[in-house]
PDB file of N, CA and C in Angstrom:
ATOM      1  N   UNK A   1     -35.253 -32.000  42.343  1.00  0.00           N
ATOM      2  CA  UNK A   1     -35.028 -30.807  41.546  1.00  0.00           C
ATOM      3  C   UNK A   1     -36.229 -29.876  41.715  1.00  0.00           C
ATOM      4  N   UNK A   2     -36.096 -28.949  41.881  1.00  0.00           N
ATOM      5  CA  UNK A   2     -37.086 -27.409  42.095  1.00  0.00           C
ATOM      6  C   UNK A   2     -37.902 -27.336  40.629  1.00  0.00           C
ATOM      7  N   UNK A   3     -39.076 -26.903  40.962  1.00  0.00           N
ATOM      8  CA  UNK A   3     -40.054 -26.414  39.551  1.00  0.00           C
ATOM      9  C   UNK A   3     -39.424 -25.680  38.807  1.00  0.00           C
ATOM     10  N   UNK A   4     -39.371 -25.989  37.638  1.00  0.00           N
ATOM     11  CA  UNK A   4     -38.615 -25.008  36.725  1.00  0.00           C
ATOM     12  C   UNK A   4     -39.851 -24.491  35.449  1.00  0.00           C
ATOM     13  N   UNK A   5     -39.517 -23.353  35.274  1.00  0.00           N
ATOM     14  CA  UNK A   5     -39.983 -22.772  33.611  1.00  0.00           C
ATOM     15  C   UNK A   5     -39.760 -23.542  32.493  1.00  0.00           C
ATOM     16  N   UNK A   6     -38.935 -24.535  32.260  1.00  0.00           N
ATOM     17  CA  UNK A   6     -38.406 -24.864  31.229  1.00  0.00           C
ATOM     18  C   UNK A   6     -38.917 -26.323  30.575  1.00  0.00           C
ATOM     19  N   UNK A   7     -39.439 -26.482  29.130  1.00  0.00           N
ATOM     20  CA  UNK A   7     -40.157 -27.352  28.931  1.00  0.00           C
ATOM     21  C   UNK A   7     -39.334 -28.669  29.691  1.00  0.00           C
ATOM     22  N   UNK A   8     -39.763 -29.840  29.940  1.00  0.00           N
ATOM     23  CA  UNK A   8     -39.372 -31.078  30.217  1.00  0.00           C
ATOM     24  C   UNK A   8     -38.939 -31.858  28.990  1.00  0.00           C
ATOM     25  N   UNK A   9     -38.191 -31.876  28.003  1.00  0.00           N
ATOM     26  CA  UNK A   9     -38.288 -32.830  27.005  1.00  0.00           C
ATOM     27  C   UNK A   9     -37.141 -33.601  27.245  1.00  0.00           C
ATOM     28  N   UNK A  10     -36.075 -33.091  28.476  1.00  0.00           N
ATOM     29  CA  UNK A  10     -34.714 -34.036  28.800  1.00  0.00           C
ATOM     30  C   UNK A  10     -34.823 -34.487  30.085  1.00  0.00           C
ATOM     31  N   UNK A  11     -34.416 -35.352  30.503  1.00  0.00           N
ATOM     32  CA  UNK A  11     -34.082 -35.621  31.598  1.00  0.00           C
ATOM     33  C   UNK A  11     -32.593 -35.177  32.367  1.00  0.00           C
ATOM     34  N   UNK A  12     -33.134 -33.926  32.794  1.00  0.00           N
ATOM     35  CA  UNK A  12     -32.088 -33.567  33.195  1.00  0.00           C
ATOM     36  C   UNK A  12     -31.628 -33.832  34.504  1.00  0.00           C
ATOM     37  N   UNK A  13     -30.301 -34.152  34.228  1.00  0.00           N
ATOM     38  CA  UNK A  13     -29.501 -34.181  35.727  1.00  0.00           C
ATOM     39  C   UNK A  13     -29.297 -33.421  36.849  1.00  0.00           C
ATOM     40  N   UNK A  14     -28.799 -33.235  38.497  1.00  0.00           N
ATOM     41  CA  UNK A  14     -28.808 -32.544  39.018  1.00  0.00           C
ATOM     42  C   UNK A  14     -27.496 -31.629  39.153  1.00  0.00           C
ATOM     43  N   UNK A  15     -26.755 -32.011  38.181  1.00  0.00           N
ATOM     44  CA  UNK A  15     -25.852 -30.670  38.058  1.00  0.00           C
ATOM     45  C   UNK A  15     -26.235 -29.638  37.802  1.00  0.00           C
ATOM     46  N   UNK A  16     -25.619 -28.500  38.231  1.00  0.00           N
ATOM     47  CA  UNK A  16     -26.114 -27.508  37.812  1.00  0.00           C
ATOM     48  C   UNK A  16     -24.370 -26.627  37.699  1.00  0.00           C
ATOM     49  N   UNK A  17     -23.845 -25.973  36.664  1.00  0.00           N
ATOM     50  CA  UNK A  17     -22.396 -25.742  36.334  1.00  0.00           C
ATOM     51  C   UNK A  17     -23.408 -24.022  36.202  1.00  0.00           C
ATOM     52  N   UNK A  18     -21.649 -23.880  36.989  1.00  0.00           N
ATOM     53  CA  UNK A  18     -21.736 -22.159  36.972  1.00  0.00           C
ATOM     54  C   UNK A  18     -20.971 -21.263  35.612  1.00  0.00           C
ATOM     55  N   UNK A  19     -19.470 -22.208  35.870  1.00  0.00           N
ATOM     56  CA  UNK A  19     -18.978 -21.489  34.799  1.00  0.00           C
ATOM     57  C   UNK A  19     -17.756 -22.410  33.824  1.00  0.00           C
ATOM     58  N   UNK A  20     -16.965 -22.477  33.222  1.00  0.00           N
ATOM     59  CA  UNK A  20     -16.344 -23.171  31.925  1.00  0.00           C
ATOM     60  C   UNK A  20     -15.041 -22.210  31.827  1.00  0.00           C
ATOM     61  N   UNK A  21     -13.972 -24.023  31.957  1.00  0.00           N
ATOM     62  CA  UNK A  21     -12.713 -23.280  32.321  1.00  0.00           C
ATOM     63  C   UNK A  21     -12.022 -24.240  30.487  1.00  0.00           C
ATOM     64  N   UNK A  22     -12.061 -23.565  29.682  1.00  0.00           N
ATOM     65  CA  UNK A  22     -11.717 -24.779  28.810  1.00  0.00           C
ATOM     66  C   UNK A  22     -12.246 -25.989  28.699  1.00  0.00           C
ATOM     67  N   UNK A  23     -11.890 -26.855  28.623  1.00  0.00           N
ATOM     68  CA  UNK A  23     -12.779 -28.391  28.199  1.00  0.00           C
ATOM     69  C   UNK A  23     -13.328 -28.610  29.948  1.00  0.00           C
ATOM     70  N   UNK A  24     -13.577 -27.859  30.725  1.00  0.00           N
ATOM     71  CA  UNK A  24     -13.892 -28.081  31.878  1.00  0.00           C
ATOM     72  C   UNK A  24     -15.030 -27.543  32.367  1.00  0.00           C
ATOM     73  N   UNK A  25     -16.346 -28.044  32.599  1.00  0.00           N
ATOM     74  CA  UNK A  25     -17.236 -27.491  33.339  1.00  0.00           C
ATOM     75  C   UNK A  25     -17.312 -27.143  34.914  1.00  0.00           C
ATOM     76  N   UNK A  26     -17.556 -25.980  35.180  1.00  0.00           N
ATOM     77  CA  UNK A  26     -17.065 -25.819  37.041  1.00  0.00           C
ATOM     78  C   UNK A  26     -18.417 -25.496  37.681  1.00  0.00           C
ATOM     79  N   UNK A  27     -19.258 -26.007  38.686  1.00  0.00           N
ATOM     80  CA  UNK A  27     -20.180 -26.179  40.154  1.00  0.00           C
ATOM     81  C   UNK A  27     -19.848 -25.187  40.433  1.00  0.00           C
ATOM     82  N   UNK A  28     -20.643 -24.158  41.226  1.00  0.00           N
ATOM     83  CA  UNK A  28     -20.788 -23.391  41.834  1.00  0.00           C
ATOM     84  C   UNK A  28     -19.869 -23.383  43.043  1.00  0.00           C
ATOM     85  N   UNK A  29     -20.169 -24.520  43.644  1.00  0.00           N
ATOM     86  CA  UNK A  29     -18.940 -25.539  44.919  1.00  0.00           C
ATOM     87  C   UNK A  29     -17.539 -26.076  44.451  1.00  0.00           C
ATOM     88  N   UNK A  30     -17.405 -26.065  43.241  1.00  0.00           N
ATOM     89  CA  UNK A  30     -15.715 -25.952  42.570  1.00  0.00           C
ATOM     90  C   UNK A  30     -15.824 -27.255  41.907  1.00  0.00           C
ATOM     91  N   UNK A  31     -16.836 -28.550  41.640  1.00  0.00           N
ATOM     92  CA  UNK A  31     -16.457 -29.427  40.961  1.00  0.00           C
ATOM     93  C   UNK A  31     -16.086 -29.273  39.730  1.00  0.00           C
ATOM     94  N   UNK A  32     -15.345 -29.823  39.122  1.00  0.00           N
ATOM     95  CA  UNK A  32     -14.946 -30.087  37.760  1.00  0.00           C
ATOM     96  C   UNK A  32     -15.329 -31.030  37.001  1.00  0.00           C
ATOM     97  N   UNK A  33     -15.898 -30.881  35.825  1.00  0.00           N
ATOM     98  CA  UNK A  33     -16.397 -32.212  35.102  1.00  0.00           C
ATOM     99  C   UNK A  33     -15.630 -32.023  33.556  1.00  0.00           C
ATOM    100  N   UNK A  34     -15.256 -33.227  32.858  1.00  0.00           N
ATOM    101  CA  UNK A  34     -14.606 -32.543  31.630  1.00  0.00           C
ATOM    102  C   UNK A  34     -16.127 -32.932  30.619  1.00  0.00           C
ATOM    103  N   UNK A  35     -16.122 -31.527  30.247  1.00  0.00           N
ATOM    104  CA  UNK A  35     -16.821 -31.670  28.885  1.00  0.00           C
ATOM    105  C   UNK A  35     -16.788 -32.347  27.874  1.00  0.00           C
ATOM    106  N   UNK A  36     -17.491 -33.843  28.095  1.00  0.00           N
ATOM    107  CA  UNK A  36     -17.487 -34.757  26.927  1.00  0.00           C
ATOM    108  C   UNK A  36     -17.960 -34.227  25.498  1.00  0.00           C
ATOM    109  N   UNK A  37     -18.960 -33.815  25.915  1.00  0.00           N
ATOM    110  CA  UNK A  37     -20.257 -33.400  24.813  1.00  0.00           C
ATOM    111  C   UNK A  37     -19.911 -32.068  24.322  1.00  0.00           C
ATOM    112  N   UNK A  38     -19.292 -31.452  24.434  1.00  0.00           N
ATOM    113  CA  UNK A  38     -18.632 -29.913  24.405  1.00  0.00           C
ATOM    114  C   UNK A  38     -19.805 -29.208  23.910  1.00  0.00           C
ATOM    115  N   UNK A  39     -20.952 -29.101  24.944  1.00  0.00           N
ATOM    116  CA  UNK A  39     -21.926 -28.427  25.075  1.00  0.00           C
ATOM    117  C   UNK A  39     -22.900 -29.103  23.764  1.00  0.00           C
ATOM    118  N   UNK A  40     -23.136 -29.992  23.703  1.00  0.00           N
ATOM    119  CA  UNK A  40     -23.720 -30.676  22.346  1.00  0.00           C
ATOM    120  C   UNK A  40     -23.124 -30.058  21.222  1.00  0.00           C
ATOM    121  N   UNK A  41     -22.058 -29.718  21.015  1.00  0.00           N
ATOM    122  CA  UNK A  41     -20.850 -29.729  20.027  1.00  0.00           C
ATOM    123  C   UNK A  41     -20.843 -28.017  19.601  1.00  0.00           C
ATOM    124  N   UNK A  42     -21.696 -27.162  20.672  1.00  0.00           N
ATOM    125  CA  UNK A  42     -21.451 -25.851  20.364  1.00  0.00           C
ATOM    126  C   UNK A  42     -20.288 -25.137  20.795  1.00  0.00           C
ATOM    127  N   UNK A  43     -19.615 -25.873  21.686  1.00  0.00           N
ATOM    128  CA  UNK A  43     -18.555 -25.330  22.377  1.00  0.00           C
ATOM    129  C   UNK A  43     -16.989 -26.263  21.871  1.00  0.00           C
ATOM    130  N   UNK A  44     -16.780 -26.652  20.939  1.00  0.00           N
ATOM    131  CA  UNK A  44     -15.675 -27.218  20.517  1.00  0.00           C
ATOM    132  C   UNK A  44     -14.039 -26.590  20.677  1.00  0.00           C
ATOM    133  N   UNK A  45     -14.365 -25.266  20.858  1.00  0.00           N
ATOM    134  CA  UNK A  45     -13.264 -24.249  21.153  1.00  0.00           C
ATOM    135  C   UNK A  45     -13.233 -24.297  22.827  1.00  0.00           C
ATOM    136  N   UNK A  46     -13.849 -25.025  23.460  1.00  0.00           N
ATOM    137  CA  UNK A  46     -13.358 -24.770  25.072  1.00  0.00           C
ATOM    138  C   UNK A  46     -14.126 -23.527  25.428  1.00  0.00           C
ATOM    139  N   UNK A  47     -14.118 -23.560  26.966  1.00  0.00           N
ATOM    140  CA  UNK A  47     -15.202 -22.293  27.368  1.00  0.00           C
ATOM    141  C   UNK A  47     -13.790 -21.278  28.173  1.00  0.00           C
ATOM    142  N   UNK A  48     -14.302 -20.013  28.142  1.00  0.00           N
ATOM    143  CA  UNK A  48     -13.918 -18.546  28.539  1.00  0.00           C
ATOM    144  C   UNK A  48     -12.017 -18.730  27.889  1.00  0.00           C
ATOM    145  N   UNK A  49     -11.685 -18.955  26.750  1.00  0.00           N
ATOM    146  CA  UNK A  49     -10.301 -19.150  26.587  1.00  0.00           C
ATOM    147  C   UNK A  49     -10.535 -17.425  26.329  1.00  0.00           C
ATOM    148  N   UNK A  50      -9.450 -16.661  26.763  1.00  0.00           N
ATOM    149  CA  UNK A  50      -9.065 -15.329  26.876  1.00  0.00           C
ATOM    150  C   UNK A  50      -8.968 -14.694  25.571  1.00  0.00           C
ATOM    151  N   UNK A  51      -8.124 -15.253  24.429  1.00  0.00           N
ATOM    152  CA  UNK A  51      -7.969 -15.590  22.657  1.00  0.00           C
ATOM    153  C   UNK A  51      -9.367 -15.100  22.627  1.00  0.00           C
ATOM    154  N   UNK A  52     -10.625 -16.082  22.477  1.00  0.00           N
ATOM    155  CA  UNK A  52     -11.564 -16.132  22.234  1.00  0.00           C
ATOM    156  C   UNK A  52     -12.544 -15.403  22.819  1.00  0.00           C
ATOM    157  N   UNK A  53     -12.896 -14.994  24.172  1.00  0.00           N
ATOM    158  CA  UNK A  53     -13.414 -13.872  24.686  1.00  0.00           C
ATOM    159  C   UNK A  53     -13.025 -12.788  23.888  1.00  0.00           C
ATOM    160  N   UNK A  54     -12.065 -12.138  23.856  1.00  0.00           N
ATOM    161  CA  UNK A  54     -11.394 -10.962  23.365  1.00  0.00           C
ATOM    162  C   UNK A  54     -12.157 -10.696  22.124  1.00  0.00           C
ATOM    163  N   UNK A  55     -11.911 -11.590  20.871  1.00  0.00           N
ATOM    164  CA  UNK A  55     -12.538 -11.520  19.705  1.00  0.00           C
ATOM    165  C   UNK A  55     -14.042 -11.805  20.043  1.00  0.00           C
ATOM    166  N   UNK A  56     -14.947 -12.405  20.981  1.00  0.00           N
ATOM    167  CA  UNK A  56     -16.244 -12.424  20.621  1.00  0.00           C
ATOM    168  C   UNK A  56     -16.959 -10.797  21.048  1.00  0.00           C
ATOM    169  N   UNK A  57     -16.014 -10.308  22.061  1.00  0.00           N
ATOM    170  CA  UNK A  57     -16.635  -8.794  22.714  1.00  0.00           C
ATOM    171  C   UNK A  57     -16.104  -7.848  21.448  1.00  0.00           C
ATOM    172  N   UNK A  58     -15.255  -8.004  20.650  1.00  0.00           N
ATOM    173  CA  UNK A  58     -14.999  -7.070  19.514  1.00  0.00           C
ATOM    174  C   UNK A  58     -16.145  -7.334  18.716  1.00  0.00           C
ATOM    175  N   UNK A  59     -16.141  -8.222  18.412  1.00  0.00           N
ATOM    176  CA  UNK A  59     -17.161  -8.911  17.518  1.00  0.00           C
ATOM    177  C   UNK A  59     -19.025  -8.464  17.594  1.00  0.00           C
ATOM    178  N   UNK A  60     -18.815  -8.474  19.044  1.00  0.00           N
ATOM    179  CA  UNK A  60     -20.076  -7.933  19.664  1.00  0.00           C
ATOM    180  C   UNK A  60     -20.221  -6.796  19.988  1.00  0.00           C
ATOM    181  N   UNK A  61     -19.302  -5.959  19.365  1.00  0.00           N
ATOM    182  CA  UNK A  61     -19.577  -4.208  19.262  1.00  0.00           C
ATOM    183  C   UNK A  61     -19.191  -3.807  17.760  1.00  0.00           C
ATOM    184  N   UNK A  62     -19.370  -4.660  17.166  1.00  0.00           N
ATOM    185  CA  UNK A  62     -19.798  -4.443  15.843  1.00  0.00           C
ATOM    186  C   UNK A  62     -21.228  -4.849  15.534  1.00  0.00           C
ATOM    187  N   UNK A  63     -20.890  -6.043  15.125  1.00  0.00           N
ATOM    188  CA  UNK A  63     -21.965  -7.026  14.383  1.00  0.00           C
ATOM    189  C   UNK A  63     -22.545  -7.821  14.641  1.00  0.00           C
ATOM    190  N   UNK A  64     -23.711  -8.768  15.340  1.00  0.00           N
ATOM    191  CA  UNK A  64     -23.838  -9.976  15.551  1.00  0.00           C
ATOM    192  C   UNK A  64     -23.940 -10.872  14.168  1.00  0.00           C
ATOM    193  N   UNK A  65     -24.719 -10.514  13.305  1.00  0.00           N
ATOM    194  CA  UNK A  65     -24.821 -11.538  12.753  1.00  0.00           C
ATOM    195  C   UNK A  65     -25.053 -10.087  11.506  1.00  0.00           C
ATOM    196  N   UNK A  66     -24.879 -11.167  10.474  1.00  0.00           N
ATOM    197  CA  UNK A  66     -25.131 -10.866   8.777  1.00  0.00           C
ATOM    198  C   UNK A  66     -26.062 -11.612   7.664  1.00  0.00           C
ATOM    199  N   UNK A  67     -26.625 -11.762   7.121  1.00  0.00           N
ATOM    200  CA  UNK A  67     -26.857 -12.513   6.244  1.00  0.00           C
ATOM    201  C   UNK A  67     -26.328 -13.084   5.201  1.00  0.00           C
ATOM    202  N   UNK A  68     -26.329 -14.261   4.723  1.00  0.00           N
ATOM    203  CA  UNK A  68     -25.698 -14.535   3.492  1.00  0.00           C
ATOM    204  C   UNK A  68     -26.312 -13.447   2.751  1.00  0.00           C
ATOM    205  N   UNK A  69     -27.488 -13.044   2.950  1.00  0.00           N
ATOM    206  CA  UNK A  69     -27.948 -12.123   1.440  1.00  0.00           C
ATOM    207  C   UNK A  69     -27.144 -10.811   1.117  1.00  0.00           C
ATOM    208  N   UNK A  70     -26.108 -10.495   2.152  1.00  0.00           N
ATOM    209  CA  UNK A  70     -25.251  -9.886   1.906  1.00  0.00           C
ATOM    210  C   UNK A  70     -24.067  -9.606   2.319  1.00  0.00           C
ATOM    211  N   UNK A  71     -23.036  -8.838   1.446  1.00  0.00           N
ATOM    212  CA  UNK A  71     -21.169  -9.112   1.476  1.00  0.00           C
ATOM    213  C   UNK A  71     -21.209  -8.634   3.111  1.00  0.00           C
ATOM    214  N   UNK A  72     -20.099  -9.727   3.620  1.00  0.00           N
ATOM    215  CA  UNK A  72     -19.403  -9.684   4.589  1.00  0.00           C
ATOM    216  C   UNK A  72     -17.929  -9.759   4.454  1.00  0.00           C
ATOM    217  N   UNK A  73     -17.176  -8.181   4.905  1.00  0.00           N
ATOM    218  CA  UNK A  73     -15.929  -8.364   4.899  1.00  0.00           C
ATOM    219  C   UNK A  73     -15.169  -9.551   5.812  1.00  0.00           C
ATOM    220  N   UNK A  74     -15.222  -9.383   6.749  1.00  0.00           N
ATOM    221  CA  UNK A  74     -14.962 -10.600   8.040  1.00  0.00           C
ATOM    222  C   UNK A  74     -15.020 -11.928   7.581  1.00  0.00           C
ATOM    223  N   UNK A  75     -16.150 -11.941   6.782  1.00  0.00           N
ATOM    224  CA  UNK A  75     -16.774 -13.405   6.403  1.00  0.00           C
ATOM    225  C   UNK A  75     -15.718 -13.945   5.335  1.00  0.00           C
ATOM    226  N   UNK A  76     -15.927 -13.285   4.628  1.00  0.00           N
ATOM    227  CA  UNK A  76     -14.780 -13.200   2.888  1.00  0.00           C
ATOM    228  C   UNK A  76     -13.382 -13.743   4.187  1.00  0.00           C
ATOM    229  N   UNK A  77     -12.646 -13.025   4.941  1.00  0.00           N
ATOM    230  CA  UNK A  77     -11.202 -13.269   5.223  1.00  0.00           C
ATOM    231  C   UNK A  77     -11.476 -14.219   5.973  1.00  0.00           C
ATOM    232  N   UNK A  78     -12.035 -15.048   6.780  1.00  0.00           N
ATOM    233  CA  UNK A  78     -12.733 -16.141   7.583  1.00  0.00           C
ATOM    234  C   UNK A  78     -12.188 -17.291   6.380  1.00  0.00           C
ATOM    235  N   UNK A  79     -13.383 -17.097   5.853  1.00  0.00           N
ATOM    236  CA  UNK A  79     -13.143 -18.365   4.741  1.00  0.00           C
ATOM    237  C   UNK A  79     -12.398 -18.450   3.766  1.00  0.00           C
ATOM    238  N   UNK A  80     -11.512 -17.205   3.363  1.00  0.00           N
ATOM    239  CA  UNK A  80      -9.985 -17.441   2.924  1.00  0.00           C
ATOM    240  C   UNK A  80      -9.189 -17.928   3.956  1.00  0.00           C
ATOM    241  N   UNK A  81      -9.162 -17.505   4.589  1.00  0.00           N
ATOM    242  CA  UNK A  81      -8.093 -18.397   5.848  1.00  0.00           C
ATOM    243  C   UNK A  81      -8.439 -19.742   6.065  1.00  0.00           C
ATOM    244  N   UNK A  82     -10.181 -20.387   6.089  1.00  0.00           N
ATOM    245  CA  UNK A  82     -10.060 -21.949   6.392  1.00  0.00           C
ATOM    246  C   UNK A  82      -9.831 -22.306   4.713  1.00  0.00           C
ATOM    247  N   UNK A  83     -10.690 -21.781   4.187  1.00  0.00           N
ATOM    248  CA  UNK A  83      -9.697 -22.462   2.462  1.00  0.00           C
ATOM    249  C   UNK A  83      -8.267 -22.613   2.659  1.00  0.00           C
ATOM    250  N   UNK A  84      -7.725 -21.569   2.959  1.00  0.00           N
ATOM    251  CA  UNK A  84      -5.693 -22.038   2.990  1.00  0.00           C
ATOM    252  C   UNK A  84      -5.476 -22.770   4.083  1.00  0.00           C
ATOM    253  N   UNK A  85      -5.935 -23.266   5.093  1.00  0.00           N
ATOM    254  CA  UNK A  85      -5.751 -24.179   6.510  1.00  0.00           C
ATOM    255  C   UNK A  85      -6.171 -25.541   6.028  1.00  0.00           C
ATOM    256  N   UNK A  86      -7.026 -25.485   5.506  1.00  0.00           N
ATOM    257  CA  UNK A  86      -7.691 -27.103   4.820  1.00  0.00           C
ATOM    258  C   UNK A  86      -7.715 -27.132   2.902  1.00  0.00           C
ATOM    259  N   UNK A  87      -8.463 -28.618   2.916  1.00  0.00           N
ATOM    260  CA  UNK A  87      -8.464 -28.990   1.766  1.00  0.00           C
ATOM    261  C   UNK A  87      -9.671 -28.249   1.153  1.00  0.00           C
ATOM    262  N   UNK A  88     -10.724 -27.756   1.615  1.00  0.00           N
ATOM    263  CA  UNK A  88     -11.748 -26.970   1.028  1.00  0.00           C
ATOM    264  C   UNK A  88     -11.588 -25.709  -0.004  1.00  0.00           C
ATOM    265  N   UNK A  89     -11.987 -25.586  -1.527  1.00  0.00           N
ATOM    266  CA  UNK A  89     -12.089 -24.348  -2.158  1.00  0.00           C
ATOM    267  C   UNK A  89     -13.171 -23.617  -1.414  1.00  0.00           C
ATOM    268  N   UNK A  90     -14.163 -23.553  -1.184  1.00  0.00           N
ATOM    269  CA  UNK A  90     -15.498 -22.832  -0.772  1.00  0.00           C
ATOM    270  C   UNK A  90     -15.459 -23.385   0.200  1.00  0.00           C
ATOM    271  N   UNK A  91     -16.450 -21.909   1.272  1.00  0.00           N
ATOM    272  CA  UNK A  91     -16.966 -22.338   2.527  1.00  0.00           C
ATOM    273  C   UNK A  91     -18.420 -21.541   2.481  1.00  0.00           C
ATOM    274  N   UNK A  92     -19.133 -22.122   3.128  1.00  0.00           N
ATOM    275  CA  UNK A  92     -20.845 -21.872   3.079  1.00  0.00           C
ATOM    276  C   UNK A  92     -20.816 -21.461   4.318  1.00  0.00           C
ATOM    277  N   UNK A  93     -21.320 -20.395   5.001  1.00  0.00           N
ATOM    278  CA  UNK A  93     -21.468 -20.191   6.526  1.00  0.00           C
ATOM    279  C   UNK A  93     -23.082 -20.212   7.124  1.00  0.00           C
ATOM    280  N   UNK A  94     -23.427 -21.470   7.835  1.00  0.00           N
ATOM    281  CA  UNK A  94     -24.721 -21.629   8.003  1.00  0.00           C
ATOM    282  C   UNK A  94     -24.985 -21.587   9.541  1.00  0.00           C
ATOM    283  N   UNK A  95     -26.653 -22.352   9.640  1.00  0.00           N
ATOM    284  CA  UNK A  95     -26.431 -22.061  10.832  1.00  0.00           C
ATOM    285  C   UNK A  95     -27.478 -23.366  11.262  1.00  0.00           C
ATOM    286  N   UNK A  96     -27.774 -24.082  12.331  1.00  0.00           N
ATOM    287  CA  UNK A  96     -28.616 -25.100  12.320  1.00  0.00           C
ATOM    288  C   UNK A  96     -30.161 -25.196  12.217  1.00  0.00           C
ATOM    289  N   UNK A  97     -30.275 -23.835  12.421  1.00  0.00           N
ATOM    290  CA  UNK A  97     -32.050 -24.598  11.881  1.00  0.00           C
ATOM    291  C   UNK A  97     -32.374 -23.704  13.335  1.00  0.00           C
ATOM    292  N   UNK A  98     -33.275 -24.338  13.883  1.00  0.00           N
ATOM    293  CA  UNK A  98     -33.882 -24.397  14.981  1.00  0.00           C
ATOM    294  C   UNK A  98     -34.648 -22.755  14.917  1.00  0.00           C
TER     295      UNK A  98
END
């Protein structure tokens, strides 16, 4: 593997994936690998689904992000919709740390 910028704290493998077809990671050279790990669980929705592109580029000519410290319309209809989809009254929208 070539010198890289990037701290060492993994042992990383010599794949190197260009792009994400749904639960599928794709090589530059066309391999396919299925995404066990679904990107260490950031990618649970599958990669480039068309649905989901669409809404993140709307999304991204608005707003990136909000704070809880203040009202979000989007946010409010978000978590009325998973309240009526599941068993949850409240939803908290967080984020991991890091």
């Amino acid at each position: 593997m070539s010198a890289t910028a990037l701290f060492g704290n993994y042992a990383r493998s010599e794949l190197a994936f260009d792009h994400g077809e749904g639960v599928w990671l794709v090589t530059a050279d066309g391999r396919r690998f299925l995404d066990c790990g679904s990107g260490v669980a950031v990618n649970a929705l599958g990669h480039s689904h068309p649905h989901l592109v669409k809404a993140l580029q709307e999304q991204a000519g608005k707003l990136w992000h909000v704070s809880n410290l203040h009202q979000s319309p989007d946010g409010e209809r978000l978590a009325r919709r998973l309240c009526e989809a599941t068993f949850a009254e409240k939803v908290l929208f967080v984020n991991s740390g890091a």
